[in-house]
Protein backbone atom coordinates (compact mmCIF):
# COMPACT_ATOMS: atom_id res chain seq x y z
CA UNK A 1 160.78 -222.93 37.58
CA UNK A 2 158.78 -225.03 35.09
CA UNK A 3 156.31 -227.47 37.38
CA UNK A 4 156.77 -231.13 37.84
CA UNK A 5 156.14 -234.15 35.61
CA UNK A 6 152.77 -235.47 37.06
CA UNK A 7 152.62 -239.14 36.65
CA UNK A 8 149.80 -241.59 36.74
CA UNK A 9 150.08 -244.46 39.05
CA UNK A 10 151.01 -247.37 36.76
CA UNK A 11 154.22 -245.06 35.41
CA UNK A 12 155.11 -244.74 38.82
CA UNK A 13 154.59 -248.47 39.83
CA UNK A 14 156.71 -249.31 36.01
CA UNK A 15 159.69 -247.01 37.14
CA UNK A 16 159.58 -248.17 41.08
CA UNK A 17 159.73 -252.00 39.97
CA UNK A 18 161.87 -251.28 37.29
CA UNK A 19 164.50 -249.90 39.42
CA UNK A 20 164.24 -251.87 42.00
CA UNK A 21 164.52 -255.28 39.78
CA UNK A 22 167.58 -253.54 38.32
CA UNK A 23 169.42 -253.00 41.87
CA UNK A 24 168.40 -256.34 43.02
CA UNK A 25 169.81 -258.05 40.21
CA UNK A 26 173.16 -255.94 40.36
CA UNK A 27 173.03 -256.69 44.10
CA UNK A 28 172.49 -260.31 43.74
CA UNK A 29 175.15 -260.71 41.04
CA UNK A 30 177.96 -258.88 42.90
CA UNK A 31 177.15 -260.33 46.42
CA UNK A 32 176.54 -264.17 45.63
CA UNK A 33 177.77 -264.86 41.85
CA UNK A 34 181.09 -262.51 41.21
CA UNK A 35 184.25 -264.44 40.76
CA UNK A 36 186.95 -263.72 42.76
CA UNK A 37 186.44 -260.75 44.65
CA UNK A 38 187.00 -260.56 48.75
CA UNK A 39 183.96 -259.82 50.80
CA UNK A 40 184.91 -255.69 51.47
CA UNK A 41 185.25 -255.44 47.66
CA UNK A 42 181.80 -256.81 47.29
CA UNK A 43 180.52 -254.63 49.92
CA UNK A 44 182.41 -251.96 48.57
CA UNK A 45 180.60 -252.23 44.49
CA UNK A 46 177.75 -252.77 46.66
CA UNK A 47 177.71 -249.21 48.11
CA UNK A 48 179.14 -247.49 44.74
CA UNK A 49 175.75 -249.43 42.68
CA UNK A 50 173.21 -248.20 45.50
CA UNK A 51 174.86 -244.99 45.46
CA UNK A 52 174.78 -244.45 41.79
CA UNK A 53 170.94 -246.17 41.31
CA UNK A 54 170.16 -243.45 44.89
CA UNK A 55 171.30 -240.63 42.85
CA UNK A 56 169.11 -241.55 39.45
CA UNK A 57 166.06 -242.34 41.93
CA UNK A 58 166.80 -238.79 43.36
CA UNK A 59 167.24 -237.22 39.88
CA UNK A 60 163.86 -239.13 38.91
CA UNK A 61 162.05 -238.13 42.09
CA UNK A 62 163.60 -234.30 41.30
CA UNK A 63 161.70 -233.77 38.09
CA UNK A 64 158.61 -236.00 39.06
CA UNK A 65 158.27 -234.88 43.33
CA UNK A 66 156.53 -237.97 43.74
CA UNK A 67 157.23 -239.27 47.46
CA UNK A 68 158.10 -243.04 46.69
CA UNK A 69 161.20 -242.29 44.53
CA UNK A 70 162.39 -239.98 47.34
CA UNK A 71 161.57 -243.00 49.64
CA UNK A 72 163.78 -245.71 46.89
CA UNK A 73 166.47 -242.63 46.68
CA UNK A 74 166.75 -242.44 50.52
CA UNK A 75 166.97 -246.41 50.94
CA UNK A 76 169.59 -246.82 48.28
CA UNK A 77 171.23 -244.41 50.14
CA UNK A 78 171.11 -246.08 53.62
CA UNK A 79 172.32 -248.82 51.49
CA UNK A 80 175.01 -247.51 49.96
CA UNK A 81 176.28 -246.01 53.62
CA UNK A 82 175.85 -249.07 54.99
CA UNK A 83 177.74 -251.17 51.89
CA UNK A 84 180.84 -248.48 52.36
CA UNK A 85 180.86 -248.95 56.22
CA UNK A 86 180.60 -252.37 56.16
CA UNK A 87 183.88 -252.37 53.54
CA UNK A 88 185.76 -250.42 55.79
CA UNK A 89 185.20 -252.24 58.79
CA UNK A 90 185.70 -255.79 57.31
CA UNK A 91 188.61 -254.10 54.97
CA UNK A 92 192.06 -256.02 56.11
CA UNK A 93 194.10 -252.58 55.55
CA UNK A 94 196.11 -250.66 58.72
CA UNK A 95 193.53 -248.99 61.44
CA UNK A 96 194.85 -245.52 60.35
CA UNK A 97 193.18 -245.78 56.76
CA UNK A 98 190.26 -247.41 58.04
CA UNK A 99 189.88 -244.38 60.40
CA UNK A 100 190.63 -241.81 57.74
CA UNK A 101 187.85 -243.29 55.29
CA UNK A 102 185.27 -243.72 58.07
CA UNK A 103 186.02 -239.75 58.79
CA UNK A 104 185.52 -239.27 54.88
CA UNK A 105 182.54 -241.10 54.93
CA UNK A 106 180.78 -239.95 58.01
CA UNK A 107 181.19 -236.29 56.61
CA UNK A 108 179.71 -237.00 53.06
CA UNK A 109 176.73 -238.81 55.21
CA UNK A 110 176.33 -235.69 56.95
CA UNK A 111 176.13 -233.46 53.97
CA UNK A 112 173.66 -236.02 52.49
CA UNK A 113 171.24 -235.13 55.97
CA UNK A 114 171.73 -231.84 56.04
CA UNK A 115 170.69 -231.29 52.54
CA UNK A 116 167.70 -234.24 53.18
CA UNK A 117 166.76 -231.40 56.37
CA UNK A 118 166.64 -228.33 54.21
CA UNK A 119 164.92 -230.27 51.21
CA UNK A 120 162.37 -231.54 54.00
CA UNK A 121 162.00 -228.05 55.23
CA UNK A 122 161.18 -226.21 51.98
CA UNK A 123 158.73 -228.57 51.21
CA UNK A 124 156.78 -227.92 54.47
CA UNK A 125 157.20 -224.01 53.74
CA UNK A 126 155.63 -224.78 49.87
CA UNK A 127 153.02 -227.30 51.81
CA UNK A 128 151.91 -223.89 54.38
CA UNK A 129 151.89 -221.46 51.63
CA UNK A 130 149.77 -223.34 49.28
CA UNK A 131 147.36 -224.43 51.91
CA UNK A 132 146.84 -220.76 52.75
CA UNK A 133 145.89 -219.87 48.94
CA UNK A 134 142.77 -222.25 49.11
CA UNK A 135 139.31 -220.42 48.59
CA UNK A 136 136.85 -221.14 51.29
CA UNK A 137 133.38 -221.60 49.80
């Protein structure tokens, strides 16, 4: 497995802000300025943008391991949870399909945490077994 990107501070700062201008101004535009849309389709564009900017934060943090992308990943994703929940729950459809998506939702969420558990995990087991290869003077 080839090792990961290491990146000075001011690449990392230029890629955080960059990011995060980008999702604020997608944000801004779909929840205040979009013509015509309802308020659960706004929420719902909402949730798909933070979802889709989570997963290139993610893919970013993947090939870099730097902890503030995986920080910006795991916010767009509380975002993006939040966005889709508050679309269902504001959605004027029958209870039954607001039921069946919160179901679908809430089990994608928890496939999201249980891979955020084993990712956390395998970096503590990496963090022990490199401590224990340091030389003592």
């Amino acid at each position: 497995m080839p090792s990961p990107v290491k990146l000075s501070s001011a690449a990392l700062t230029g890629i955080l802000v960059i990011v995060g201008l980008m999702a604020a101004g997608i944000f801004a535009w779909i929840l205040v300025l979009a013509p015509g849309m309802f308020f659960d389709q706004r929420l719902w564009w909402t949730g798909f943008v933070a979802l889709l900017f989570a997963f290139v934060s993610f893919l970013a943090y993947a090939g870099t391991e730097s902890r503030p992308l995986q920080r910006m990943a795991g916010g767009l994703f509380v975002i993006s949870a939040g966005s889709f929940y508050g679309s269902i729950f504001t959605s004027r459809n029958d209870t039954g399909t607001m039921i069946l998506w919160s179901v679908v939702l809430s089990v994608i969420v928890v496939i999201v945490l249980i891979g955020v558990f084993v990712m956390a995990r395998d970096a503590e087991a990496t963090q022990a077994r490199t401590a224990r290869r340091r030389l003592t003077p």
